[in-house]
Protein backbone atom coordinates (compact mmCIF):
# COMPACT_ATOMS: atom_id res chain seq x y z
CA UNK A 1 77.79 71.00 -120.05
CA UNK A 2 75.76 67.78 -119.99
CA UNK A 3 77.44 64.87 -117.47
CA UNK A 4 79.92 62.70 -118.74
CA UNK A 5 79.55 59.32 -119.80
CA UNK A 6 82.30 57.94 -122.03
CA UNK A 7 80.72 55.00 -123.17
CA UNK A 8 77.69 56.81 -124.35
CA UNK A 9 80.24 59.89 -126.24
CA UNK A 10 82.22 56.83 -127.61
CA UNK A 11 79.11 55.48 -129.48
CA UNK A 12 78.24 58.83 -130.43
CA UNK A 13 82.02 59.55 -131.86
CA UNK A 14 81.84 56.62 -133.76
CA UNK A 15 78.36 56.81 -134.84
CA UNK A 16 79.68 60.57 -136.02
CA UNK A 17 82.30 59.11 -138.14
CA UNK A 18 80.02 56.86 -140.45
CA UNK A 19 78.15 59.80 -142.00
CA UNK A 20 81.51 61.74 -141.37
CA UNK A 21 84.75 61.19 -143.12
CA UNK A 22 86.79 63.91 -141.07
CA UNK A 23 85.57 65.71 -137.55
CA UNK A 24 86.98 68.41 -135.52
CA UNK A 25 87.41 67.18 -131.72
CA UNK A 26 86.60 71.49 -130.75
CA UNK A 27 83.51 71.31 -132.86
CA UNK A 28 82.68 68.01 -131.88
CA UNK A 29 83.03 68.30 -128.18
CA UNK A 30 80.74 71.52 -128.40
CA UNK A 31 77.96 69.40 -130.60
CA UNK A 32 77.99 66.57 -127.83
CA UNK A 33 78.13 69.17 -125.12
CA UNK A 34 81.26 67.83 -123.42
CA UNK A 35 84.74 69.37 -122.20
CA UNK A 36 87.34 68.76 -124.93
CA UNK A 37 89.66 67.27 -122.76
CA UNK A 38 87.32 64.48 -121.80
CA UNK A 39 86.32 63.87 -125.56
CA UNK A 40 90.34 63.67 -125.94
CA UNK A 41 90.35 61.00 -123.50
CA UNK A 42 87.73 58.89 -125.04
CA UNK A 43 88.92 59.15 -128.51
CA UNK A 44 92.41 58.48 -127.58
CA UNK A 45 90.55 55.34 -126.00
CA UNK A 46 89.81 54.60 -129.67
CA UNK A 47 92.97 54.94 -131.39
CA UNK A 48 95.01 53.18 -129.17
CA UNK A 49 92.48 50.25 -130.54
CA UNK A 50 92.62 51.28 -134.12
CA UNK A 51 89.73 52.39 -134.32
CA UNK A 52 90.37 56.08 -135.82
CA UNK A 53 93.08 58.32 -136.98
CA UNK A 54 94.28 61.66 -135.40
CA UNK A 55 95.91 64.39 -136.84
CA UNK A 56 96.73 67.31 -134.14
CA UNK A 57 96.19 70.65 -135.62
CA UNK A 58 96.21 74.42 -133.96
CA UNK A 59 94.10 77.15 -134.18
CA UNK A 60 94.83 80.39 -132.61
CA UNK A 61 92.45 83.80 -131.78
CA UNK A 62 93.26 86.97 -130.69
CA UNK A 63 91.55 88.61 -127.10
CA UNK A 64 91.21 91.67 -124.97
CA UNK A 65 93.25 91.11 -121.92
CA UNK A 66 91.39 92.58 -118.49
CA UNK A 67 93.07 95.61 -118.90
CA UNK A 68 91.87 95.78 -122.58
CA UNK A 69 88.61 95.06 -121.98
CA UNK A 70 88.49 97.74 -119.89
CA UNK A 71 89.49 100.19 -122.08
CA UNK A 72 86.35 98.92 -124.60
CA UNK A 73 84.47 100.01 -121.79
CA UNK A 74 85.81 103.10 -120.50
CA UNK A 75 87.99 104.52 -123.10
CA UNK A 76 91.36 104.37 -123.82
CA UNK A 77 93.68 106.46 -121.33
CA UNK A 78 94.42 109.06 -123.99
CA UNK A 79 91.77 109.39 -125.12
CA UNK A 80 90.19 110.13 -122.08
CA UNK A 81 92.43 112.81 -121.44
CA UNK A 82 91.37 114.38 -124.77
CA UNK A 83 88.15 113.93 -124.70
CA UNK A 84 88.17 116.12 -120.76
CA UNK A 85 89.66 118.97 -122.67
CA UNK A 86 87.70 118.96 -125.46
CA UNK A 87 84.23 119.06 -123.09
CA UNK A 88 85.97 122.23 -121.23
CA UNK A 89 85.75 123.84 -123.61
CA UNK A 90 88.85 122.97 -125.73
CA UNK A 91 91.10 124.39 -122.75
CA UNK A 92 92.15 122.84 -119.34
CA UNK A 93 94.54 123.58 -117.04
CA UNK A 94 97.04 121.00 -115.87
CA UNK A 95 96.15 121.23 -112.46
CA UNK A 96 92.82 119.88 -113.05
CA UNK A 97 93.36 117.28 -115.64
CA UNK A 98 93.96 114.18 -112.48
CA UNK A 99 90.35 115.56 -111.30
CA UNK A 100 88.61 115.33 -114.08
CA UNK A 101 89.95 111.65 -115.50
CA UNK A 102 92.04 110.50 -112.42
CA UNK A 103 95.34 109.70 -111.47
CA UNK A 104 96.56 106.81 -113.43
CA UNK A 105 94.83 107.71 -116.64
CA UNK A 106 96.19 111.37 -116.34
CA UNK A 107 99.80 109.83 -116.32
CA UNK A 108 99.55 107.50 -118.67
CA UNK A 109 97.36 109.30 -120.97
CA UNK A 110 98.37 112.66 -120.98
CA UNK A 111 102.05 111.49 -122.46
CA UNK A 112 99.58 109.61 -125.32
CA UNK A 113 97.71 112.41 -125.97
CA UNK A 114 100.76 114.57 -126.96
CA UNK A 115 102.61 112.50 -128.83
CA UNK A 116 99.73 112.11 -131.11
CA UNK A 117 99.61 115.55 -131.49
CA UNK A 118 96.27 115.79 -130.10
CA UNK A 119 96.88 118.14 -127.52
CA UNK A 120 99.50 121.14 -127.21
CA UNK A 121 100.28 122.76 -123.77
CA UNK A 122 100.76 126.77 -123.39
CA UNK A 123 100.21 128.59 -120.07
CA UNK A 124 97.16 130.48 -119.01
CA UNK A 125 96.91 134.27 -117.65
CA UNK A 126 98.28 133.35 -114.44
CA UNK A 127 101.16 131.52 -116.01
CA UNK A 128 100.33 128.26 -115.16
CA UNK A 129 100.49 124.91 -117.91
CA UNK A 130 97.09 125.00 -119.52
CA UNK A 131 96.18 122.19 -122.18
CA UNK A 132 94.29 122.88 -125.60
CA UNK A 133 92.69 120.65 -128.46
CA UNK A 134 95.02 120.76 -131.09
CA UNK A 135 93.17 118.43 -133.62
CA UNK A 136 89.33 118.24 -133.61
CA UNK A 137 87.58 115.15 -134.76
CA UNK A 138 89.45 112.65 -132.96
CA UNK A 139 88.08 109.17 -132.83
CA UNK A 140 88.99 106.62 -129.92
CA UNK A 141 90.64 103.95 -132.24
CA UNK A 142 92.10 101.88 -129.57
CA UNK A 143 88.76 101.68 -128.00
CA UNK A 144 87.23 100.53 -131.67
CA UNK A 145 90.00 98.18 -132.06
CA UNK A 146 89.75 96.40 -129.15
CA UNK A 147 85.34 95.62 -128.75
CA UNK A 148 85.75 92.79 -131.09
CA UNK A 149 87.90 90.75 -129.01
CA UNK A 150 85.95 91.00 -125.70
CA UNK A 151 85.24 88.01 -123.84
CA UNK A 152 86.63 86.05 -126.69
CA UNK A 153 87.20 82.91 -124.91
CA UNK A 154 87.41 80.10 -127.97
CA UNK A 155 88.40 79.63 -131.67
CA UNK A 156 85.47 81.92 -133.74
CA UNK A 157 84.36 83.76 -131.09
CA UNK A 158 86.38 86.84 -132.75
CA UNK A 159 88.39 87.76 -135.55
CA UNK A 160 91.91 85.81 -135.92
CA UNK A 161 93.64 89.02 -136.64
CA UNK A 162 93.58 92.74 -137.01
CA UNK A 163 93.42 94.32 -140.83
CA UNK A 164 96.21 96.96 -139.45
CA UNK A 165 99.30 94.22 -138.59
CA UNK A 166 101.05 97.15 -137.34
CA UNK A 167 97.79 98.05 -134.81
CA UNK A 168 97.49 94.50 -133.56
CA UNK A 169 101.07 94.59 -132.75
CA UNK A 170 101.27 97.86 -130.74
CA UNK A 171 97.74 96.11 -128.98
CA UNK A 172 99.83 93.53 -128.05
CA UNK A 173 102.68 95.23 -127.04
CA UNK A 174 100.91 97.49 -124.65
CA UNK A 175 99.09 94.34 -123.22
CA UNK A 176 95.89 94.57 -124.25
CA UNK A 177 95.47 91.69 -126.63
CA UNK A 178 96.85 88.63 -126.38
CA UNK A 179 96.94 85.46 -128.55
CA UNK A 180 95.42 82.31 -127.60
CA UNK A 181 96.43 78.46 -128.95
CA UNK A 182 94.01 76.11 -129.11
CA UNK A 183 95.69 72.59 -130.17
CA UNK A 184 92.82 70.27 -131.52
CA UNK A 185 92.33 67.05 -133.77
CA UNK A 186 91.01 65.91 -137.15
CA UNK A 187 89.56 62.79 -136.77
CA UNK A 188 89.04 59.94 -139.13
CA UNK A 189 88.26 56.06 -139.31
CA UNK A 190 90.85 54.28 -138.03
CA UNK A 191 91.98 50.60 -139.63
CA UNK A 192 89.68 48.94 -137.75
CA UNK A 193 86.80 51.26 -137.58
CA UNK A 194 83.35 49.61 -137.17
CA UNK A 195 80.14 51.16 -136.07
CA UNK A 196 80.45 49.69 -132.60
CA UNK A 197 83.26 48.96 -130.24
CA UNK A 198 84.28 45.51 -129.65
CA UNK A 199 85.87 45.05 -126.06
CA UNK A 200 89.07 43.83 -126.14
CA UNK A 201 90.72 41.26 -123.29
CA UNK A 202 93.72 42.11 -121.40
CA UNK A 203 94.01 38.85 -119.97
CA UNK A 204 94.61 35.52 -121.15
CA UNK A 205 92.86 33.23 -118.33
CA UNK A 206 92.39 29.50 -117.12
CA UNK A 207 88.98 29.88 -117.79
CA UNK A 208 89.34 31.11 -121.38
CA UNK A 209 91.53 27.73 -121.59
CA UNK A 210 88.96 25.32 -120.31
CA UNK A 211 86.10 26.61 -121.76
CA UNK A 212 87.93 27.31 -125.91
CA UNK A 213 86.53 31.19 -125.86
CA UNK A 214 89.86 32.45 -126.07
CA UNK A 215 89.71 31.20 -129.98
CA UNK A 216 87.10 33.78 -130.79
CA UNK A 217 88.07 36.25 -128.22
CA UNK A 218 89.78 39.48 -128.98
CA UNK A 219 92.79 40.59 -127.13
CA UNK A 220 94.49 44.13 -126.79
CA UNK A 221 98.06 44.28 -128.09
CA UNK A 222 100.89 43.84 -126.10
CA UNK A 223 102.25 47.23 -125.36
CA UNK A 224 106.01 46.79 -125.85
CA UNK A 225 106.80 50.40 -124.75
CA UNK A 226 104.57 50.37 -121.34
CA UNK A 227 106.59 51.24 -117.96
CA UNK A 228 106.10 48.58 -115.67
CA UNK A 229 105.28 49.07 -111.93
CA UNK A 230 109.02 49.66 -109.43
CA UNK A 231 110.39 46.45 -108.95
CA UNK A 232 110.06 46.34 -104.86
CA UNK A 233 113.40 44.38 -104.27
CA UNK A 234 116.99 44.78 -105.30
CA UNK A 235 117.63 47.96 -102.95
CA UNK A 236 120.92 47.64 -101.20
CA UNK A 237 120.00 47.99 -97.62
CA UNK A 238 122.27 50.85 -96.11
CA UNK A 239 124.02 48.74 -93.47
CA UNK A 240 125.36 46.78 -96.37
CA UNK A 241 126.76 49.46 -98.05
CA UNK A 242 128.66 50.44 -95.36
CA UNK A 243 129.93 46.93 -94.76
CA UNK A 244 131.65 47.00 -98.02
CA UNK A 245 132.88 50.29 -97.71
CA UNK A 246 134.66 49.27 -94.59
CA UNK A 247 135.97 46.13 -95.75
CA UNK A 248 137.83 48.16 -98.52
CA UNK A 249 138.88 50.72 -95.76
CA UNK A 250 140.34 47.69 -94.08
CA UNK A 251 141.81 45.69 -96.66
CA UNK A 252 143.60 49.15 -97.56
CA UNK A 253 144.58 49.13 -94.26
CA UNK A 254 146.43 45.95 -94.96
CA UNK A 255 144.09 43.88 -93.00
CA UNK A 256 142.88 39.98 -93.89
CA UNK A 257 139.24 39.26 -93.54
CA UNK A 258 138.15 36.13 -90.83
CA UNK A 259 135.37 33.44 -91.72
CA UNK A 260 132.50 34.41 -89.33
CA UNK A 261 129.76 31.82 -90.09
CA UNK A 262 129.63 30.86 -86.72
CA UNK A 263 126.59 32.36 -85.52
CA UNK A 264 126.36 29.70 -83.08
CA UNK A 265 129.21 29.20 -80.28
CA UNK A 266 129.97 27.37 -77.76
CA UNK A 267 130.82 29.31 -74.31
CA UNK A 268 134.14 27.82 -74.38
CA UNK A 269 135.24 30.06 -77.68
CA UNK A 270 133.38 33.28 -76.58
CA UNK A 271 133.75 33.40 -72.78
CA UNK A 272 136.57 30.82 -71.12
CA UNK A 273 139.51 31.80 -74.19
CA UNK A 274 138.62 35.36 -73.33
CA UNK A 275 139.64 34.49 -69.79
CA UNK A 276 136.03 35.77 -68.93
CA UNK A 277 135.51 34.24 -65.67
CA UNK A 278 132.18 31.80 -65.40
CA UNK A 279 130.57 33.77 -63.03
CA UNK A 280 131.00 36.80 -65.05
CA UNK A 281 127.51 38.49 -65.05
CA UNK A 282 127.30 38.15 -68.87
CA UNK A 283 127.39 34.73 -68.89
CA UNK A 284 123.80 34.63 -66.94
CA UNK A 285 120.41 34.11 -69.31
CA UNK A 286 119.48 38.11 -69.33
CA UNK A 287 122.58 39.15 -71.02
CA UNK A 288 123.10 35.83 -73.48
CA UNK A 289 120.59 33.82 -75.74
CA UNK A 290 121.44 29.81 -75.06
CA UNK A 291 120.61 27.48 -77.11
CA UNK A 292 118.24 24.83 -76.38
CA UNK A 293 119.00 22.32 -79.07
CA UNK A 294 121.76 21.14 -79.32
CA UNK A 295 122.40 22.81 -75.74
CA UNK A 296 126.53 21.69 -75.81
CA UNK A 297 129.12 21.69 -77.91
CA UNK A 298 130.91 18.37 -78.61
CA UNK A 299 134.21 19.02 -79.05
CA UNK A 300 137.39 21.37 -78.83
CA UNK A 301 141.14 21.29 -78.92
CA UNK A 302 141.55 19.24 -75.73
CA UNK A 303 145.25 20.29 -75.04
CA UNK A 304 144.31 23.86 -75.02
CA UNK A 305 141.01 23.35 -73.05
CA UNK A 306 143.45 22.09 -70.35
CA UNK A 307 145.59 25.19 -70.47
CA UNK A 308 142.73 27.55 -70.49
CA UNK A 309 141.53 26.01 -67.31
CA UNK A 310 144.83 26.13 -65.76
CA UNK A 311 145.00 29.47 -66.25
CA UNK A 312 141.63 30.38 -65.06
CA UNK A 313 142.00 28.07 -61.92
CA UNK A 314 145.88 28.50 -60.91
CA UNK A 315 146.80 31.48 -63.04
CA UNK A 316 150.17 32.09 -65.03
CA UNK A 317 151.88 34.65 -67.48
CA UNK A 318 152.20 36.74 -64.23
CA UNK A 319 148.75 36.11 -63.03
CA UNK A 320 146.97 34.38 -60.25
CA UNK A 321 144.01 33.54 -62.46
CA UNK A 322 140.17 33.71 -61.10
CA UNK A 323 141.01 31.20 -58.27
CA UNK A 324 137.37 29.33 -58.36
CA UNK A 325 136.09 26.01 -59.96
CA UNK A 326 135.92 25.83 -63.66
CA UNK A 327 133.42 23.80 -64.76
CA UNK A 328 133.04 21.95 -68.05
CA UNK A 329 129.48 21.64 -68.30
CA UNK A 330 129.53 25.33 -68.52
CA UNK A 331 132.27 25.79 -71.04
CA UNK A 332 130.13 23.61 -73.16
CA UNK A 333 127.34 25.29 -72.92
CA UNK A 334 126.18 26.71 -76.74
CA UNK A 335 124.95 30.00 -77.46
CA UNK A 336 124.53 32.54 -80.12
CA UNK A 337 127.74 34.46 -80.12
CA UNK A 338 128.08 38.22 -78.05
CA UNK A 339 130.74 39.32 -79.89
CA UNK A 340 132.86 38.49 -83.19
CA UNK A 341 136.07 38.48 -80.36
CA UNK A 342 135.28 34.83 -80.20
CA UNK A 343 136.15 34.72 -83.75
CA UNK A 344 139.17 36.81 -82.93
CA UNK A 345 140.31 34.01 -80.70
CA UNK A 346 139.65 30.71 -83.01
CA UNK A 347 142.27 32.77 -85.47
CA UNK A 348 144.45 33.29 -82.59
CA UNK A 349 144.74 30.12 -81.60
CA UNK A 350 145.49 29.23 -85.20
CA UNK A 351 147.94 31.89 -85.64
CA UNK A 352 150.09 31.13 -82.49
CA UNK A 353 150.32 27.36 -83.15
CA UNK A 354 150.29 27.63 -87.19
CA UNK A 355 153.56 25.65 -88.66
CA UNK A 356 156.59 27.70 -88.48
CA UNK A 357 155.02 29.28 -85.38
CA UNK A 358 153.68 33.04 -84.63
CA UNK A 359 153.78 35.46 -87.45
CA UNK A 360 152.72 38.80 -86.94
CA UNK A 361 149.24 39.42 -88.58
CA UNK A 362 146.08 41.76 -89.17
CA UNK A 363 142.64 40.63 -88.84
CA UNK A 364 139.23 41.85 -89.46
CA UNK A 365 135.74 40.39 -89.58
CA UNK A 366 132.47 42.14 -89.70
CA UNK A 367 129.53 40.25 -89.23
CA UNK A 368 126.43 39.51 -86.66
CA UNK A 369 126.41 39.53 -82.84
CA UNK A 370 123.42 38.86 -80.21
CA UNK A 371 122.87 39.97 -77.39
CA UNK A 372 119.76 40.04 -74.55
CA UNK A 373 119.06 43.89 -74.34
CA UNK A 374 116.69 45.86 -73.77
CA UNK A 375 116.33 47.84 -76.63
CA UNK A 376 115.97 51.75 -77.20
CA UNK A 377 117.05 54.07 -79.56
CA UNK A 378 120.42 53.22 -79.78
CA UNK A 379 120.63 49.61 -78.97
CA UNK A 380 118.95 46.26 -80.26
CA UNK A 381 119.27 42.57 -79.08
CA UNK A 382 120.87 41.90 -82.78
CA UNK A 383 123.39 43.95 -84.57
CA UNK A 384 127.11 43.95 -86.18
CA UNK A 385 130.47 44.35 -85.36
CA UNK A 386 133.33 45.30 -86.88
CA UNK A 387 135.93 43.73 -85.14
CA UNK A 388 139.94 44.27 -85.32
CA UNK A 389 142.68 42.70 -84.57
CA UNK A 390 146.93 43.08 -84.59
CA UNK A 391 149.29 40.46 -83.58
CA UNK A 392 152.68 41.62 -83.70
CA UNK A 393 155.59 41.87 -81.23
CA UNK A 394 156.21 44.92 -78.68
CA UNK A 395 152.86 47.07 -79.54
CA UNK A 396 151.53 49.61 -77.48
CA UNK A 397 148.10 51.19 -76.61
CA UNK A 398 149.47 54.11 -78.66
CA UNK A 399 149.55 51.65 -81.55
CA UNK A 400 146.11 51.08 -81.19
CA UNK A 401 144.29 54.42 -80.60
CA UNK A 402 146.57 55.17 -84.03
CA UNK A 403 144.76 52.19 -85.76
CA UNK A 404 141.76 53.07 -84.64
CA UNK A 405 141.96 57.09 -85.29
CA UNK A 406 143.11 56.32 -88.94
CA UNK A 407 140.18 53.84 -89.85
CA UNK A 408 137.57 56.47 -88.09
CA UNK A 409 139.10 59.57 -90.60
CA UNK A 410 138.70 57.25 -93.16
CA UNK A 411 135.28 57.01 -92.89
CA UNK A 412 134.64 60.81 -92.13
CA UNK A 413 134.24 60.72 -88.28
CA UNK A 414 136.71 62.94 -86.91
CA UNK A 415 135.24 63.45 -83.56
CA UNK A 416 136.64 60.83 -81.25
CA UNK A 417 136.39 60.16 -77.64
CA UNK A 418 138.70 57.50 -75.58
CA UNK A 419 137.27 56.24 -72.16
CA UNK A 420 139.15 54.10 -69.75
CA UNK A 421 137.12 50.76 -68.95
CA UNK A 422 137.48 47.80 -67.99
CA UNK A 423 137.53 44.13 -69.78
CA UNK A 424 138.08 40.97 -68.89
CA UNK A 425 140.26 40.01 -71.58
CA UNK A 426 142.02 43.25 -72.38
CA UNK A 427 144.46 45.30 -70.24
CA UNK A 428 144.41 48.05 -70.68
CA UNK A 429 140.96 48.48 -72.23
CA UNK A 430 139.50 51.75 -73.78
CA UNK A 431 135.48 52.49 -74.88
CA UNK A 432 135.29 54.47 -77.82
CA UNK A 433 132.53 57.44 -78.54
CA UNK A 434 131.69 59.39 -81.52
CA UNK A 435 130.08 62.37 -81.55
CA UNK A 436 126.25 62.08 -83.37
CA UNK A 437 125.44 65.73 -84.97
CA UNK A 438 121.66 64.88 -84.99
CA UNK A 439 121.12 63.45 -81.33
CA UNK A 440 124.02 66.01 -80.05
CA UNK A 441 125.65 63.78 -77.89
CA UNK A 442 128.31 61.44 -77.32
CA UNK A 443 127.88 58.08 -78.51
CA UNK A 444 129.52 54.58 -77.63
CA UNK A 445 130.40 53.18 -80.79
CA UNK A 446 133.15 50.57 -79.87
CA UNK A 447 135.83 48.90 -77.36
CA UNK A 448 139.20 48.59 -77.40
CA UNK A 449 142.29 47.15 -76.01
CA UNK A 450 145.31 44.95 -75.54
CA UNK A 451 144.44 41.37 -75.26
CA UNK A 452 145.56 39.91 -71.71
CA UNK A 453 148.80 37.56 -71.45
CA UNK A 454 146.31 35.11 -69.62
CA UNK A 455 144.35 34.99 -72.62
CA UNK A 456 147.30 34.59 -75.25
CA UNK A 457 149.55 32.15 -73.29
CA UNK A 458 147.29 29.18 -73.71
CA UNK A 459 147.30 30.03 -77.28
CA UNK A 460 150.63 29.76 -77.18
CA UNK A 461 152.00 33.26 -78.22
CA UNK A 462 155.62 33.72 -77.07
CA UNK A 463 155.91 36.80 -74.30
CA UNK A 464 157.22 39.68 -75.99
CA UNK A 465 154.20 39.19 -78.56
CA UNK A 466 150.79 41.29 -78.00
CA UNK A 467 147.72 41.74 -79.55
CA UNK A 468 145.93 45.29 -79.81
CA UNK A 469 142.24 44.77 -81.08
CA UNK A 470 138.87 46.43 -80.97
CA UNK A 471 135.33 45.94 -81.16
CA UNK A 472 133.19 48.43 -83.40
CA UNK A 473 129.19 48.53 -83.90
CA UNK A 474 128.43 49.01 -87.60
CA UNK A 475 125.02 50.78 -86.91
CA UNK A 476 126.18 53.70 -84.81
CA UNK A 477 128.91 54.99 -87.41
CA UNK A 478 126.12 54.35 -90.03
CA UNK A 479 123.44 56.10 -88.21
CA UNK A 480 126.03 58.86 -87.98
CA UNK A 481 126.80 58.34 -91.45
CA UNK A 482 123.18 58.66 -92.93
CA UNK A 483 121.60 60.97 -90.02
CA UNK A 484 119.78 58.36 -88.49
CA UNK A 485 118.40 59.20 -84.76
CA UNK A 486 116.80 55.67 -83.87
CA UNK A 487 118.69 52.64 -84.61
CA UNK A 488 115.26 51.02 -85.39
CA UNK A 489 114.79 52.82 -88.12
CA UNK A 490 118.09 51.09 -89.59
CA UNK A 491 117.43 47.72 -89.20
CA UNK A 492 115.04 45.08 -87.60
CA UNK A 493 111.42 44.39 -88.78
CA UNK A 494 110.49 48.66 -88.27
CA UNK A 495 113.09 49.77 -90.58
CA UNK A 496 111.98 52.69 -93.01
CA UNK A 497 111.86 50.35 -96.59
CA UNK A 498 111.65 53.96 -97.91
CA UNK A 499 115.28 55.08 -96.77
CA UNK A 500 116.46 51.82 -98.09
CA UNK A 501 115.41 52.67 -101.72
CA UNK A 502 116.39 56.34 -100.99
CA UNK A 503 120.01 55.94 -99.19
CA UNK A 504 122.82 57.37 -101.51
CA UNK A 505 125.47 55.05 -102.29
CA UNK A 506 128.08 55.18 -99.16
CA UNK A 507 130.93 56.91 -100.26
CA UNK A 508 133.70 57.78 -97.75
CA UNK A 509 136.26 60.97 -97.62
């Protein structure tokens, strides 16, 4: 088969066609000395430009299998077995028929042999099954049948059929012919046939505009039914889907959603209405991001600001506060917000001083928190929380492990751990793990606990009220969620763009 060059096999198809009116791409491809299938691909190349017509047509041929072919060359089984008995003399015994043909051909043929009556069996003068010719003259017809169709590997090479139907389908049966389908084309001038092949432009360009040869220029029609490359975006990233299948866990739950757009916060808001003391380690540079412009908040409700510091300095409620200095410069200090608690407090402080006074309420907000980690598998410096609050009178930590067991079986995690801890704004305060199947271990995936009276009664909350509320990280249920071992692999500038596209839609028990 001569190399392939398409160019020079499409002037040669076309130059084929103009003494031609019809060709056959099989006897074509063998006049040009190229594979079909690449004379398909050119002339394919052709019609898609009009250039000819094809009409797909089948032809079909009949050859020896291997095990036919090698009965053209050795003989068919029974008659093999006949043919031993009949150069014995006419007589053989049993015993020796396997020697004399072998094994397989002695059990196959031997049955053959009887049943057309060629040989009969009797027993010798020592008793034992002899065979005898019982029909001289016989001819190997399966043998005969089969030579033709040796090494018939295309369309021509041997007869299409047998002149016995009835032989050709016991051949065939037995496995020793089989048919072969060759599907091939007539082709014929297409509309716009012509001698030689005009290239066509896929592209209509600036330079075509400036210099006018897109006026004479032909262009290839616009394929309507193309598929057009994946569009890259749209994916819903997985995080996201289990956002909103939590929110609609919690709004079932009865609970209202909080505005969170404050990504930026002032340390007042996420530290000093927590009653987190200001020498609290977390308040250093290594555990919170400042920010440098603008580096302080400007204002804040300045009754309540009193009342916080009162209670930090002197204490109240029960308590005797920090007992150290309590300094504004650090309360107005901004920074990007540690936790969605400080949230949590803004909506206190509007709840307890709203008109008509406390009502009891449920709160949720899930949205972005920062913090200056170092991060592994399991933690970054940016991530979400789900955070969850209560505000009703006389509620118990038994309330809240209750909350917090029911929203966790909603979402399929069943395996809960409570840990005492310690917080300052919550007493008492409870971590929560869940148990990851793929990293076999025990995994932090939240905090807990009922918010201090220091912290509610500069809000103004009356005493008998409390608040139970909790803290959740949205990656670590989703990582247990979607099998994910490294938390980097979720989100952040290494995540896997793959799983995006690939992650199932989040669907809860």
């Amino acid at each position: 088969m001569a190399a392939f060059d398409a160019l020079d096999v499409e002037t040669k198809v076309l130059a084929a066609l103009g003494s031609s009116a019809t060709l056959d791409s099989y006897a074509l491809s063998a006049t040009l000395g190229v594979d079909h299938q690449a004379l398909l691909g050119v002339v394919k190349s052709l019609w898609a430009d009009g250039y000819v017509t094809m009409d797909q047509a089948s032809t079909s041929w009949l050859c020896a299998t291997n095990e036919g072919a090698g009965i053209a060359k050795d003989g068919s089984p029974e008659y093999r077995v006949y043919a031993a008995v009949d150069a014995a003399g006419g007589s053989l015994p049993l015993s020796s028929l396997e020697a004399a043909v072998g094994k397989d051909a002695a059990k196959i043929g031997l049955g053959a042999a009887m049943r057309e009556k060629w040989l009969s069996k009797g027993k010798g003068a020592d008793g034992a099954p002899v065979l005898a010719v019982a029909k001289a003259g016989v001819a190997d017809a399966t043998r005969a049948a089969l030579e033709p169709f040796v090494g018939a590997d295309s369309p021509g090479s041997a007869p299409d059929k047998l002149a016995d139907a009835n032989v050709e389908k016991q051949l065939m049966r037995r496995k020793l012919l089989a048919r072969h389908t060759m599907k091939h084309f007539a082709i014929a001038k297409g509309a716009s046939y012509a001698a030689t092949r005009t290239k066509k432009e896929a592209d209509f360009t600036v330079d075509m505009l400036r210099d006018g040869s897109w006026k004479t220029a032909s262009f290839k029609d616009y394929n309507y039914a193309a598929v057009g490359a994946p569009v890259g975006g749209g994916y819903v990233q997985p995080l996201l889907k289990v956002r909103a299948e939590f929110r609609k866990i919690l709004m079932g739950m009865g609970f209202e959603e909080m505005p969170t757009a404050k990504w930026v916060e002032s340390s007042f808001w996420n530290f000093d209405a927590l009653f987190q003391p200001q020498s609290h380690p977390a308040r250093d540079a290594h555990d919170t991001f400042f920010v440098k412009e603008p580096a302080e908040t400007v204002k804040w409700p300045a009754d309540y600001y009193d009342r916080v510091k009162e209670m930090h300095v002197s204490g109240g409620a029960g308590s005797i506060g920090h007992k150290c200095d309590f300094k504004e410069g650090e309360a107005r200090k901004n920074l990007l917000r540690t936790h969605t608690t400080a949230v949590s407090a803004r909506m206190l402080h509007a709840l307890a001083n709203q008109p008509g006074g406390f009502k009891p309420a449920k709160y949720f907000s899930i949205d972005r928190v920062f913090r200056n980690e170092t991060m592994d598998s399991t933690h970054l410096c940016e991530f979400h929380q789900v955070e969850g609050l209560i505000a009703d009178y006389d509620l118990s930590l038994g309330n809240l492990k209750c909350v917090i067991r029911t929203f966790f079986e909603a979402i399929g995690i069943t395996q809960l751990r409570f840990k005492p801890a310690f917080n300052p704004y919550t007493e008492p305060s409870m971590e929560v793990f869940g148990y990851h199947p793929d990293l076999k271990k025990w995994t932090e995936i939240g905090n807990s606990g009922m918010f201090r009276p220091e912290m509610l009664a500069p809000m103004g909350f009356p005493p008998n009220a409390r608040v139970i509320a909790w803290g959740l990280s949205l990656e670590r249920p989703t990582m247990i969620k979607y099998r994910i071992a490294n938390i980097r692999d979720l989100f952040g500038h290494k995540a896997d763009l793959g799983r995006t596209q690939a992650a199932p839609i989040c669907m809860f028990p």
